[in-house]
Protein backbone atom coordinates (compact mmCIF):
# COMPACT_ATOMS: atom_id res chain seq x y z
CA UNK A 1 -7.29 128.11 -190.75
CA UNK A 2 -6.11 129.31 -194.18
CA UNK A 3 -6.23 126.85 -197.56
CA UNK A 4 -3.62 124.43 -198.08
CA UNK A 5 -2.70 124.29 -201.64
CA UNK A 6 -1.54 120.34 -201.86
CA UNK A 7 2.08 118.91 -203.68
CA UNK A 8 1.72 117.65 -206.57
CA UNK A 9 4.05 114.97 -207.29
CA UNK A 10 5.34 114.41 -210.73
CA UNK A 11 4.48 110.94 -212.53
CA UNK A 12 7.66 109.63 -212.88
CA UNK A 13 8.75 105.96 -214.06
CA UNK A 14 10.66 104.13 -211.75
CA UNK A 15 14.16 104.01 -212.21
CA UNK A 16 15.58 100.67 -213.33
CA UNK A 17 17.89 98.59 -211.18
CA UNK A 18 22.01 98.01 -212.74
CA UNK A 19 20.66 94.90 -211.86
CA UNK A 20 22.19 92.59 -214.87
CA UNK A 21 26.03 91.50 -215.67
CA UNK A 22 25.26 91.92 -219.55
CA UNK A 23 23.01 92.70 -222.35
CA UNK A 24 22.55 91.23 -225.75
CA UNK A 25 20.22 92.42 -228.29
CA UNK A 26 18.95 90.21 -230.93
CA UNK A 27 17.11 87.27 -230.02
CA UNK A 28 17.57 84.80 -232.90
CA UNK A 29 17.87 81.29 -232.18
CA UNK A 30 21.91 82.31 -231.60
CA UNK A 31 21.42 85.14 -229.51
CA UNK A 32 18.95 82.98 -227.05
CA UNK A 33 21.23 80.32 -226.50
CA UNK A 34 24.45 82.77 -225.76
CA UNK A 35 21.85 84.34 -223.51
CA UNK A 36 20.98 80.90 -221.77
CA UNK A 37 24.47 80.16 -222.11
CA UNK A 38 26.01 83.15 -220.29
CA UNK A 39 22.41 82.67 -217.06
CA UNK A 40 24.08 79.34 -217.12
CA UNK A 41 27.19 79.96 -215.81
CA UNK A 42 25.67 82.57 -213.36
CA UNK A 43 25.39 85.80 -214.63
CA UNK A 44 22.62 88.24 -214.92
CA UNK A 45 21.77 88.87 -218.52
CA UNK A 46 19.21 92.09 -219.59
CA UNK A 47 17.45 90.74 -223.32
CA UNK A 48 16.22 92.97 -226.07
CA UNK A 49 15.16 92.45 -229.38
CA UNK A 50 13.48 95.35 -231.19
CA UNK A 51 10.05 93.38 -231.95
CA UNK A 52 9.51 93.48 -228.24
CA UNK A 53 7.24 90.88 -228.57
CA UNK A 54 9.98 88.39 -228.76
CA UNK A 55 11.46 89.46 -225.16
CA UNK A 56 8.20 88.85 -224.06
CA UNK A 57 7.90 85.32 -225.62
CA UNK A 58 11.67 84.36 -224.57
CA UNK A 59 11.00 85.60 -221.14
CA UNK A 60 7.72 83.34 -220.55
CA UNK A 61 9.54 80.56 -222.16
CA UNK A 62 13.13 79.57 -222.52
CA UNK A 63 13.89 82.10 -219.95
CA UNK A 64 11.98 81.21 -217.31
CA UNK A 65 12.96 80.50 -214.11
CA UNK A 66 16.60 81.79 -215.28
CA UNK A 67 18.50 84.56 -214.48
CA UNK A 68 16.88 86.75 -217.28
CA UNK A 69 15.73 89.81 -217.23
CA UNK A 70 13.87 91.85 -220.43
CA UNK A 71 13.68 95.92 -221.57
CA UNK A 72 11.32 97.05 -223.86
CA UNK A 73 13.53 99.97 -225.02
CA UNK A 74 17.36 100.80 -225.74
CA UNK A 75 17.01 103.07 -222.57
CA UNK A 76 15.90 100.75 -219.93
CA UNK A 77 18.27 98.30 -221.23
CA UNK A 78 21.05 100.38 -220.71
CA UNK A 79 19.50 101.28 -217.01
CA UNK A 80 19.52 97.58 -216.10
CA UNK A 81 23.35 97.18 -216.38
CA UNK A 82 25.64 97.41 -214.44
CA UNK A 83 29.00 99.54 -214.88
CA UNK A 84 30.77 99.24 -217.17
CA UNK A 85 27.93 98.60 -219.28
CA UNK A 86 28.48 95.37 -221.22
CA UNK A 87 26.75 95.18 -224.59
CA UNK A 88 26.61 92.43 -226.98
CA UNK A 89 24.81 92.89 -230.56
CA UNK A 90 23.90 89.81 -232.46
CA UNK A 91 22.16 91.17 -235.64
CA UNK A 92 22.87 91.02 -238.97
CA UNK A 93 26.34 93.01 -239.97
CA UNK A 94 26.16 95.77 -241.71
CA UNK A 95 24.25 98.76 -241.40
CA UNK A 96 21.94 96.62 -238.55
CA UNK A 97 25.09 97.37 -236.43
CA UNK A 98 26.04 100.85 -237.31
CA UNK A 99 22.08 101.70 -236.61
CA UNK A 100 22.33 100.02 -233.13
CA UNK A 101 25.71 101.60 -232.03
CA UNK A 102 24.26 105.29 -233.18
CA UNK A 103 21.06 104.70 -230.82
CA UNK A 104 23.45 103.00 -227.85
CA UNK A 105 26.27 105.67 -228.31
CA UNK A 106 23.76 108.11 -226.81
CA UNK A 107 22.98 106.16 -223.67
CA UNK A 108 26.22 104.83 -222.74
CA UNK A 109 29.05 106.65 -220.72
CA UNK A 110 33.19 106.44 -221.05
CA UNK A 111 34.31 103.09 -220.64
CA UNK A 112 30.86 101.42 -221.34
CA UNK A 113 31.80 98.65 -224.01
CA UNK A 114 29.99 97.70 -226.82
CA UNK A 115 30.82 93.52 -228.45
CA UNK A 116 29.75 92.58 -232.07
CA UNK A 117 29.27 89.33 -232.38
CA UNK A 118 28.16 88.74 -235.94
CA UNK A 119 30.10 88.19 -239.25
CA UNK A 120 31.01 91.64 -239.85
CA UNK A 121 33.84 92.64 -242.13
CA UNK A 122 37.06 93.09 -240.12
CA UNK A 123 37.19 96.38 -242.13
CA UNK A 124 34.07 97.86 -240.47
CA UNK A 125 35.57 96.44 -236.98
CA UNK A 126 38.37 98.72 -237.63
CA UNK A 127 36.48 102.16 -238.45
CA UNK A 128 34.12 101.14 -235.31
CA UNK A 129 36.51 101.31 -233.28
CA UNK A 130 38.27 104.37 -234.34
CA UNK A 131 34.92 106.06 -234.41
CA UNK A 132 33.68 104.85 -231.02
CA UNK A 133 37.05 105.44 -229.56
CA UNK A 134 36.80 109.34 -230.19
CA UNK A 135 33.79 109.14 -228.17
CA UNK A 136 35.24 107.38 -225.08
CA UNK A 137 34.08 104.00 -225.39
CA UNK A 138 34.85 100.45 -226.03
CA UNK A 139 34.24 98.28 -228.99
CA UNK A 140 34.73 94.56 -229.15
CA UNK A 141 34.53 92.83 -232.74
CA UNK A 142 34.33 88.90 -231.94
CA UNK A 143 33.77 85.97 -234.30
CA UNK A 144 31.11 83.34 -232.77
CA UNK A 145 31.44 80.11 -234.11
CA UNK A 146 29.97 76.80 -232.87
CA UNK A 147 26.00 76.81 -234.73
CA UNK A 148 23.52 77.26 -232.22
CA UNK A 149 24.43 74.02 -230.17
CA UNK A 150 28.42 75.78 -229.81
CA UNK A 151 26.22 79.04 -228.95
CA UNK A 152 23.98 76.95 -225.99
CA UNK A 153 26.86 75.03 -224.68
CA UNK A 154 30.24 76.63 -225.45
CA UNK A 155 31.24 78.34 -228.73
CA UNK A 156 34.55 79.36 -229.78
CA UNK A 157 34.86 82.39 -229.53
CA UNK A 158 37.73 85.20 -231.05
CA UNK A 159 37.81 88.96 -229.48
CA UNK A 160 39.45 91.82 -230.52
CA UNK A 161 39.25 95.52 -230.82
CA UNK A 162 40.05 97.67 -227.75
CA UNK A 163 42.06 95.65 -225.21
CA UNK A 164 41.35 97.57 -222.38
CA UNK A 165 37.90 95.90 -222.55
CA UNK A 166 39.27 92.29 -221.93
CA UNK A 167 39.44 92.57 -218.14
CA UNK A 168 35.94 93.18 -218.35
CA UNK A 169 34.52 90.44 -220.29
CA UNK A 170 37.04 87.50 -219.79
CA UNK A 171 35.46 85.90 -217.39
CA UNK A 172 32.00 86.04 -219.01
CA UNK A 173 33.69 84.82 -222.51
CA UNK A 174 35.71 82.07 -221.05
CA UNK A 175 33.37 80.60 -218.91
CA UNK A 176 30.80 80.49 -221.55
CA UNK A 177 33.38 79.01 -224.25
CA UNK A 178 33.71 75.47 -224.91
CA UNK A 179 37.09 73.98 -223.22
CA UNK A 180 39.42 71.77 -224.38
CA UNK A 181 41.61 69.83 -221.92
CA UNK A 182 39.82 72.80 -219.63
CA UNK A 183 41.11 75.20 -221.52
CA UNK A 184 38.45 77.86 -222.96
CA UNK A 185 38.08 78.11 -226.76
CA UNK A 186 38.21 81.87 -226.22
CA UNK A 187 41.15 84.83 -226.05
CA UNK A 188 42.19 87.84 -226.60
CA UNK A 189 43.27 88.12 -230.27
CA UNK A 190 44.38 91.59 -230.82
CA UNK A 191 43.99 95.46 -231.97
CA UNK A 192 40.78 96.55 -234.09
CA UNK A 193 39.65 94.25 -236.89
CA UNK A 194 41.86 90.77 -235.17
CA UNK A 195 39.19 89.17 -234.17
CA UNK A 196 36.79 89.35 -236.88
CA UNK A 197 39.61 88.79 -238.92
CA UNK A 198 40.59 85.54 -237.24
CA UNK A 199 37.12 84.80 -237.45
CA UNK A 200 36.65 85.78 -241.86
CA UNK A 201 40.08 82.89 -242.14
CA UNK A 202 38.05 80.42 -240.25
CA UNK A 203 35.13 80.61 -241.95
CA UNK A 204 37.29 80.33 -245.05
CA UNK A 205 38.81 77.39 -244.03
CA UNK A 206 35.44 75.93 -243.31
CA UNK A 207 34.59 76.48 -247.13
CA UNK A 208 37.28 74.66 -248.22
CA UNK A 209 36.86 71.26 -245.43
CA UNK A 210 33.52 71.34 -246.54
CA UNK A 211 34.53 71.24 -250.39
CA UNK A 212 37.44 68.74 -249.64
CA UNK A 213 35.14 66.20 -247.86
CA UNK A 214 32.42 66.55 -250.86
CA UNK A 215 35.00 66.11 -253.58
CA UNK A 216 35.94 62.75 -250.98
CA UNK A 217 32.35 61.94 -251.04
CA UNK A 218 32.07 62.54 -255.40
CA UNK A 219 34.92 60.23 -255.99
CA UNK A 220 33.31 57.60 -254.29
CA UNK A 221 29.69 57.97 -254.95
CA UNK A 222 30.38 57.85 -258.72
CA UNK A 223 33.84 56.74 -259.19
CA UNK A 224 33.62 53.55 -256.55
CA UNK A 225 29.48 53.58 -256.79
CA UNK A 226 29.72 52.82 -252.39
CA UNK A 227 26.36 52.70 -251.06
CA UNK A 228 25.45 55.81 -248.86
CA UNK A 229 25.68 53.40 -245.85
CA UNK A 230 29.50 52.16 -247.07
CA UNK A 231 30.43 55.86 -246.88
CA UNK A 232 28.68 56.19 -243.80
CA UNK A 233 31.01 53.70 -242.71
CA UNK A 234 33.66 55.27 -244.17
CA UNK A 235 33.37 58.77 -242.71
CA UNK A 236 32.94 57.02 -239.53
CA UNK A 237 36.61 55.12 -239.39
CA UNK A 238 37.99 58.17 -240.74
CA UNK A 239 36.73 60.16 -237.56
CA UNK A 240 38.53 57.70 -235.53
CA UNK A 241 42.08 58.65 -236.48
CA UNK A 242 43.71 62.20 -238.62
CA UNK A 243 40.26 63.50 -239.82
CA UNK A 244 38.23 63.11 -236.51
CA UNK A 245 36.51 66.16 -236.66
CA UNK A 246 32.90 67.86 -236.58
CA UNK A 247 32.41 68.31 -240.51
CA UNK A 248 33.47 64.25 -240.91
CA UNK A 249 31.50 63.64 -238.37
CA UNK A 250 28.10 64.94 -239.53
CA UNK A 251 29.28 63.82 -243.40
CA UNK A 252 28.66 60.36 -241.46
CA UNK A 253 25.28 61.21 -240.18
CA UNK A 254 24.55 62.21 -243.07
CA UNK A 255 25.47 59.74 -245.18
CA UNK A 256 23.30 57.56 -242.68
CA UNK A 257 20.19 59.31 -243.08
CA UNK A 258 17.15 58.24 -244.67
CA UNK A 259 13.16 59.75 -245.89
CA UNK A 260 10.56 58.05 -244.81
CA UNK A 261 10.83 56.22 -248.06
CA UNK A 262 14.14 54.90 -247.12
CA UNK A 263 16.31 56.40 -249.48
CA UNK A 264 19.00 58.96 -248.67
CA UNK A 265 17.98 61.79 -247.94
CA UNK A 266 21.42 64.03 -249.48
CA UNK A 267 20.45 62.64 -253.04
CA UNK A 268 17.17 64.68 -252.84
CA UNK A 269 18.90 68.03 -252.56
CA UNK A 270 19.56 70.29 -255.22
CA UNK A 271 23.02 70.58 -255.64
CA UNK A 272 23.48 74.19 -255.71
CA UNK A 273 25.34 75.57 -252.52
CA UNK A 274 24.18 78.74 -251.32
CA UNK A 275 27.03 81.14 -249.24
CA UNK A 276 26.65 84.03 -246.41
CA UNK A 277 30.01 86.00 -247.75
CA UNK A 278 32.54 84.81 -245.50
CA UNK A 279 34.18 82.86 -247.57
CA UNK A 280 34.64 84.98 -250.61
CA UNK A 281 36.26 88.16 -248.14
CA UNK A 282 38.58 85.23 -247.63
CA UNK A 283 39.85 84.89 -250.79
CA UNK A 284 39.35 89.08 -251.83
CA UNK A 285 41.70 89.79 -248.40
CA UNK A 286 44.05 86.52 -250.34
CA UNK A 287 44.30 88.81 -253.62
CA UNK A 288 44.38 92.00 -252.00
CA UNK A 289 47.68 90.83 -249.73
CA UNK A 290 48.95 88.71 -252.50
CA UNK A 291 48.89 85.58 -250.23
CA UNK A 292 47.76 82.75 -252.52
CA UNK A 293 45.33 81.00 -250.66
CA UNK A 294 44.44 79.24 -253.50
CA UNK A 295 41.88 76.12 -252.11
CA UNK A 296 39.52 78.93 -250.16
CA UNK A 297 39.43 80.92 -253.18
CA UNK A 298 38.94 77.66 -255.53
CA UNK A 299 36.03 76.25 -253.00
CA UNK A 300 34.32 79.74 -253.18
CA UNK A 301 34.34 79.27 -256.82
CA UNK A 302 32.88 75.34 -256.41
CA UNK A 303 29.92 76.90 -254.82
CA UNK A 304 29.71 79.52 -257.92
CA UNK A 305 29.76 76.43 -260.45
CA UNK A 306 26.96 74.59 -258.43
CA UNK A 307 24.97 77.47 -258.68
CA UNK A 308 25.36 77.13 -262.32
CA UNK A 309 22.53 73.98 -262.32
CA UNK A 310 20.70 74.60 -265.66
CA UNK A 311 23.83 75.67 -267.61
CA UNK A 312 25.54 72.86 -266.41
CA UNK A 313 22.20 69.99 -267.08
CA UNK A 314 22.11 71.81 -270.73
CA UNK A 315 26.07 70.69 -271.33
CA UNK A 316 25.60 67.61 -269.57
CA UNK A 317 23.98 66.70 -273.04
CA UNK A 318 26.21 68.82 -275.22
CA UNK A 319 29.83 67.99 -273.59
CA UNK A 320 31.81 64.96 -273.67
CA UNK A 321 33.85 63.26 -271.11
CA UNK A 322 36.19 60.45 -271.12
CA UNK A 323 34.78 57.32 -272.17
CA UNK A 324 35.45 55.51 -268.69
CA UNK A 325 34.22 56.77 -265.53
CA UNK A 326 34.66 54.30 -262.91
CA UNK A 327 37.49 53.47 -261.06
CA UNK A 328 39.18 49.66 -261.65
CA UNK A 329 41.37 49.08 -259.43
CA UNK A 330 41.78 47.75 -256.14
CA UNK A 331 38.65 49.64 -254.14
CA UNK A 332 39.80 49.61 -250.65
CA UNK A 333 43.45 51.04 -251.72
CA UNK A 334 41.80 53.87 -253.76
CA UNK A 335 39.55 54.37 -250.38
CA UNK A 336 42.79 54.65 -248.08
CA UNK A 337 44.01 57.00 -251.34
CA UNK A 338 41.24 59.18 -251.02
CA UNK A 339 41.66 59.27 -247.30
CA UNK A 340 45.31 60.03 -247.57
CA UNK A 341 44.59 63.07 -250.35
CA UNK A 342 41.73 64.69 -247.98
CA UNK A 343 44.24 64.63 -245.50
CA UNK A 344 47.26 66.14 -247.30
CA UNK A 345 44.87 68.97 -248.59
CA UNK A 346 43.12 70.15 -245.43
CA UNK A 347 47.14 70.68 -244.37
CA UNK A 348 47.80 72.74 -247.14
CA UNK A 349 44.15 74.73 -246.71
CA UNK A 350 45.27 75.54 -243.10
CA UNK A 351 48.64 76.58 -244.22
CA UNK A 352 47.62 78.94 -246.63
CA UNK A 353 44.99 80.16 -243.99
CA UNK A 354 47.89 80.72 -241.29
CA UNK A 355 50.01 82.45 -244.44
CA UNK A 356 47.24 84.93 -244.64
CA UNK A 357 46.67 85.27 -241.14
CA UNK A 358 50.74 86.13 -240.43
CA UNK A 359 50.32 88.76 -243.41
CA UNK A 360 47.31 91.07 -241.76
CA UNK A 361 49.58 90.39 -238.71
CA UNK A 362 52.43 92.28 -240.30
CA UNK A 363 50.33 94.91 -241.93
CA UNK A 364 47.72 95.67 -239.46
CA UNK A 365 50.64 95.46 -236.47
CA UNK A 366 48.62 92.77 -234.48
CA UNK A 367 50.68 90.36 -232.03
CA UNK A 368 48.50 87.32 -233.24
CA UNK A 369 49.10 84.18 -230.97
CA UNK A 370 48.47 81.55 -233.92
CA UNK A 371 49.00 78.55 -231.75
CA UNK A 372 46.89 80.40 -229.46
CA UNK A 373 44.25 80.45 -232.48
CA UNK A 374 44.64 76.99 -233.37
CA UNK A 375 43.69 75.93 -229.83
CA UNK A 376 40.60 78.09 -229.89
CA UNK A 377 39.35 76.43 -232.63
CA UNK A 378 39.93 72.89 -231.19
CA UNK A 379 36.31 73.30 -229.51
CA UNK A 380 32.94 74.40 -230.17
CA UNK A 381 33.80 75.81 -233.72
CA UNK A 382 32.58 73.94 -236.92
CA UNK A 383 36.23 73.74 -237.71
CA UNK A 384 36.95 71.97 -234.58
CA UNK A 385 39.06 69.01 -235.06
CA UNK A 386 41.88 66.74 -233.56
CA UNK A 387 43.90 68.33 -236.34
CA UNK A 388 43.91 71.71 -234.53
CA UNK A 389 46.37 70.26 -231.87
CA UNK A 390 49.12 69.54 -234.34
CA UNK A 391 48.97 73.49 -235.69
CA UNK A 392 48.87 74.76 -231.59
CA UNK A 393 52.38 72.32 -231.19
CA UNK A 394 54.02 73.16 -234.56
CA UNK A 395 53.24 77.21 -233.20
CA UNK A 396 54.52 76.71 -229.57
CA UNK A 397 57.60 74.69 -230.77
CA UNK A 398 58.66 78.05 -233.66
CA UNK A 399 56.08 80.70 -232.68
CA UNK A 400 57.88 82.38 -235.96
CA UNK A 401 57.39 79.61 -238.01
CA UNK A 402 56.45 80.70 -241.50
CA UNK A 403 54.52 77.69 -242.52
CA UNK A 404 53.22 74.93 -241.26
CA UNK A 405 54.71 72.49 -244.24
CA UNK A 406 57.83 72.77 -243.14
CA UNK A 407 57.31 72.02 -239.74
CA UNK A 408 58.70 68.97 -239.10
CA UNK A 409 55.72 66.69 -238.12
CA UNK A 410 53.24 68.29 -240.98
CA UNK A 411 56.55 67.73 -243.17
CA UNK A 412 56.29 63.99 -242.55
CA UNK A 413 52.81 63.47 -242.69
CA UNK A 414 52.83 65.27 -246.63
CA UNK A 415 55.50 62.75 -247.07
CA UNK A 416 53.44 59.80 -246.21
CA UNK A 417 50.67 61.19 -248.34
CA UNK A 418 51.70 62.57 -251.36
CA UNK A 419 51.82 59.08 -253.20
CA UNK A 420 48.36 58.42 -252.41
CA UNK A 421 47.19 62.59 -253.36
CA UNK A 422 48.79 62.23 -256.69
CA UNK A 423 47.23 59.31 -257.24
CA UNK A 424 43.51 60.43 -256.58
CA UNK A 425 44.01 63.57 -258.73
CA UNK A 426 45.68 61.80 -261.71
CA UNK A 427 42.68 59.32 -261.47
CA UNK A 428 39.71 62.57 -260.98
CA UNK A 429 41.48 63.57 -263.79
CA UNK A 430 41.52 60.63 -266.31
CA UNK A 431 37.36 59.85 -264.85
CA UNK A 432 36.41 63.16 -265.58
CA UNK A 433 35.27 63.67 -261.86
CA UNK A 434 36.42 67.37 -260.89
CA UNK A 435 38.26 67.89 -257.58
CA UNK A 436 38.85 71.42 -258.03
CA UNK A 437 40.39 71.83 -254.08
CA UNK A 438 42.05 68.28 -253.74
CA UNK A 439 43.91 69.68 -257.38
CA UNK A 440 44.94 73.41 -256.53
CA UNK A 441 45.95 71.89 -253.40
CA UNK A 442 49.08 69.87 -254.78
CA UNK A 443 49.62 72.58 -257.26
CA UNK A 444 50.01 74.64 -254.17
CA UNK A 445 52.16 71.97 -252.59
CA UNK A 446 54.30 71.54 -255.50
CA UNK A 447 54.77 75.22 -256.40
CA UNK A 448 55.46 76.32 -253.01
CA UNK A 449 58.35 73.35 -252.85
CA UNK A 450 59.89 74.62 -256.08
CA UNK A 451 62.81 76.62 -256.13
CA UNK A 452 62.69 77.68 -259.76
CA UNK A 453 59.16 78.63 -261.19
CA UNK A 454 58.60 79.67 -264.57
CA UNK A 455 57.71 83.50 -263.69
CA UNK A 456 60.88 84.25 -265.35
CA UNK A 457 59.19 84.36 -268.54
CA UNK A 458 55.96 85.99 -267.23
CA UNK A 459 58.61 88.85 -266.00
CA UNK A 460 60.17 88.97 -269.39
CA UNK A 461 56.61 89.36 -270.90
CA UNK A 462 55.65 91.95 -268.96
CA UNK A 463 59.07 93.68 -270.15
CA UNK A 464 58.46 92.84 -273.81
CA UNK A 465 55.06 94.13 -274.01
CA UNK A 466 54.83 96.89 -271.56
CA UNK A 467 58.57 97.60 -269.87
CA UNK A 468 57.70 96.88 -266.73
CA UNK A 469 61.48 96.22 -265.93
CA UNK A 470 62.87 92.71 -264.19
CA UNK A 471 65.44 91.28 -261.99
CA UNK A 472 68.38 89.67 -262.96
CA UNK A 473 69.68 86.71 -260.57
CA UNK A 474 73.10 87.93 -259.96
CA UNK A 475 71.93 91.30 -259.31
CA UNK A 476 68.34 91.30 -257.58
CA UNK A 477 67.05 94.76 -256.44
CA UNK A 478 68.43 96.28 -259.67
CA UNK A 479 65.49 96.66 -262.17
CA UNK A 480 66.57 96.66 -265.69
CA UNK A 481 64.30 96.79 -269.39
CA UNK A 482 65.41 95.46 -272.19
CA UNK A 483 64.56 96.76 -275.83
CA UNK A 484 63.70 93.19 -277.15
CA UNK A 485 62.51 93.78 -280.44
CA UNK A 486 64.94 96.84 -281.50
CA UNK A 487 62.31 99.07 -282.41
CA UNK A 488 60.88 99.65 -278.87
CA UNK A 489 62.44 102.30 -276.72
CA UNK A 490 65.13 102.33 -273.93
CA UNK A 491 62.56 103.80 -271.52
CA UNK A 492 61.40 101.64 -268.58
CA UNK A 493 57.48 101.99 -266.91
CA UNK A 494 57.63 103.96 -263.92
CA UNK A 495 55.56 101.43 -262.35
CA UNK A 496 57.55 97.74 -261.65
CA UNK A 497 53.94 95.96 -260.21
CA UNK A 498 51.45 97.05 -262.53
C-alpha cells in the first residue's frame, strides 16, 4: 500500500451572507437612529463606522435584539448586502465623502448605489455624480433634516442625483420619513445636485426663522421688559394659530426653562451664534444667481455681528443710542404687532427661498415639484410648520407661480399685516433695538411691489463713470452711452454687466 500524500485545504474566510437591505457608515448619534429607524420599519441594516469599536458598542447596545448586523471592514460590508447594493454615508462632507466613495467604488458593481446624506455642497453632488456615473454606478445626494429625534422617528428627507436609483430606495426612504396626513416627508427631487440643493435653501430658511423669532424675543425682552415666563406664554399662544411650528415651539420651552438656581437658563449664554456653513452657501448661491434673498443673507450676517462680542462690549461704552429705549404704548397691541411682523417676514423669507429655488430650477434643468417641497418639509424637518401647507396649496393651485406674494391667500395675509410690520420696525428703529431680518424684510416687500425703483440713476452712473451703456424705456433691448460730460468719448464698454 503506497503513501497517500493528504489535501490540503486552503484557510479561507467564510464568505458573508447578502444578508442586509442597506448599509450606512458613520455611527454618530444621527447615523444610529436612521439605522434604528430604517430595523424599525423592518429592514435589515449592515453598520460600519471606521473606529470599529463603535460597531461593536452599537451592536451590544442600541442594536440589540434588532435587525442589525455589523462589518469590521469596507469589504465585508459590501458582502453583507444585498443587490443592488444600497449605501448610505453619514460623515462629515467634504473630502470624508470623496475618501469613502474612492474605497467603495472598488467593491461595488454597475447599478450598486451609493446615498450621501450629509450637508454637502450641491456642487460636489453634481461632480459625484458625473464621476461615479462614468463608472456605472448610482449616486444619491439627500438632505436629512429632523435633529436626531426626526432621524429616530421620521426625518424629512430630500433625494436627488441619479433617478434610476429611486425605485430602489423609495420604499426604505418613505417608510422611514415622518408623514403628514400619511403622507411621507420624503420624494424624489430631481437631477444631480436637487436634493442637496433643496436641502442648502432649507437650511437657509432655518437661519433666518431662527433670527426672526430672536429679533421677536429682543423687542420684548428689552423693549416690553416681559418676564421669561410672559414670553413663554407668548410663544406658546402663538404656536396655537399662523406660527405653530417647531422653532416657536422650543423658543417656548425655552423661554420656560430654569438652573437650578431658578433663573433662566438662555440669559446665561454667550450671545455669540456659532454656524455649520449652510446658511452662508445660501446667500453665496443668492449673489451668484442674482436672486436677492436678502433676510438669509442678512441673518447669516446677524450671526457674524454676534460673533463680534468684545468689539461690540468695547462700543457699548463708546456709542450712543437714543435716549429712550422702552416701548410706551399700549403693551398687548405692540405684542399682537410683533406677532403680526414675525409673521409677514417668515412669508417674505420663504418667498425669496422659493425665488432661488425656481432659479437653479431653470439653470440646472431640474423639474422641481415646489409644492411637492413645501409638503416635505411640513414634518420631521426643523422648518416644519403649519405654514408649510399654505406654500404646498398656493403651488398646486399655479404650479408656475412666480412668487408666493402674489398668491392670493399670502397676498391677503401681507395685507392684514403690514400695518402692524411697519409699526414694529419704525419703533426698533426709534429704541435703538436692531431687527436686521424683520427690516430687510419690508424693504424686500416694498421694493419688490414697486414698479419704478431708483436704479435709473445707478444705470446712468455706471454710464457716466465707466460707459457701461443703459436702456431707454421706449426702446429696451437697445443699449445706448451717453458722453455726459463732453470731454469723455463716444465709445461704449464692451461689457453691459460689469
Amino acid at each position: 500500500m503506497g503513501n497517500r500524500v493528504a489535501k490540503i485545504t486552503p484557510n479561507r474566510t467564510p464568505k458573508a451572507e447578502p444578508i442586509a437591505d442597506i448599509a450606512l457608515i458613520g455611527l454618530a448619534v444621527m447615523g444610529q437612529n436612521l439605522i434604528l429607524n430604517m430595523a424599525d420599519h423592518g429592514y435589515t441594516v449592515c453598520a460600519y463606522n471606521r473606529t470599529t469599536t463603535k460597531v461593536d458598542d452599537f451592536l451590544a447596545n442600541e442594536a440589540k435584539g434588532k435587525s442589525i448586523v455589523g462589518a469590521h471592514s469596507l469589504e465585508e460590508m459590501v458582502a453583507k448586502l444585498k443587490r443592488p447594493r444600497r449605501v448610505v454615508l453619514l460623515v462629515k462632507a467634504g473630502s470624508a465623502v470623496d475618501s469613502f466613495i474612492n474605497q467603495l467604488t472598488p467593491l461595488l458593481e454597475k447599478g450598486d448605489i451609493i446615498i450621501d446624506g450629509g450637508n454637502s455642497e450641491y456642487t460636489d453632488t453634481q461632480r459625484r455624480c458625473k464621476e461615479l456615473r462614468e463608472k456605472g454606478l448610482l449616486f444619491v445626494g439627500s438632505g436629512v433634516s429632523g435633529g436626531e429625534e426626526g432621524a429616530r422617528f421620521g426625518p424629512s428627507l430630500m433625494p436627488g442625483g441619479h433617478q434610476e436609483a429611486w425605485p430602489h430606495i423609495k420604499d426604505i426612504f418613505q417608510s422611514i420619513a415622518a408623514k403628514v396626513e400619511n403622507e411621507p416627508c420624503c420624494d424624489w427631487v430631481g437631477n444631480d445636485g436637487a436634493g442637496h440643493f433643496v436641502k442648502m435653501v432649507h437650511n437657509g430658511i432655518e437661519y433666518g426663522d431662527m433670527q426672526l423669532i430672536c429679533e421677536a424675543y429682543h423687542l420684548m425682552k428689552d423693549a416690553l421688559s416681559l418676564s421669561h415666563k410672559e414670553m413663554g406664554d407668548i410663544f406658546d399662544e402663538w404656536n396655537k394659530g399662523e406660527l405653530d411650528s417647531f422653532l416657536i415651539e422650543i423658543t417656548k420651552d425655552i423661554m420656560k426653562y430654569q438652573d437650578e438656581n431658578g433663573k433662566a437658563l438662555v440669559e446665561q449664554i454667550l450671545d455669540s451664534a456659532g454656524q455649520k456653513g449652510t446658511g452662508k452657501w445660501t446667500a453665496i448661491s443668492a449673489l451668484d444667481f442674482g436672486v436677492p434673498v436678502t433676510l438669509i443673507g442678512e441673518s447669516v450676517f446677524a450671526r457674524c455681528l454676534s460673533s463680534l462680542k468684545q468689539e461690540r462690549v468695547q462700543a457699548s461704552k463708546l456709542l450712543d443710542g437714543p435716549s429712550k429705549t422702552k416701548y410706551e404704548g399700549d403693551k398687548k397691541a405692540f405684542i399682537e404687532d410683533i406677532r403680526k411682523a414675525l409673521y409677514a417676514s417668515k412669508i417674505v423669507s420663504y418667498a425669496q427661498g422659493f425665488m432661488l429655488l425656481r432659479e437653479a430650477a431653470s439653470k440646472f434643468d431640474w423639474k422641481l415639484n415646489y409644492g411637492g417641497i413645501a409638503l416635505m418639509w411640513r414634518g420631521g424637518c426643523i422648518i416644519r410648520s403649519v405654514f408649510l401647507g399654505n406654500i404646498k396649496n398656493a403651488f398646486d393651485k399655479n404650479p408656475s407661480l412666480n412668487n408666493l406674494l402674489v398668491d392670493d391667500f399670502f397676498r391677503s395675509e401681507m395685507s392684514k399685516c403690514q400695518a402692524s410690520w411697519r409699526r414694529v420696525v419704525a419703533n426698533a428703529v426709534q429704541l435703538g433695538i436692531p431687527t436686521p431680518c424683520f427690516s430687510t424684510a419690508l424693504a424686500f416687500f416694498d421694493g419688490y411691489r414697486s414698479a419704478v425703483l431708483p436704479a435709473n440713476l445707478i444705470q446712468a452712473q455706471r454710464d457716466y463713470f465707466g460707459a457701461h451703456t443703459y436702456e431707454l424705456l421706449n426702446e429696451p433691448g437697445k443699449y445706448v452711452h451717453t458722453n455726459w460730460t463732453g470731454r469723455g468719448g463716444n465709445v461704449s464698454s464692451s461689457s453691459y454687466n460689469a
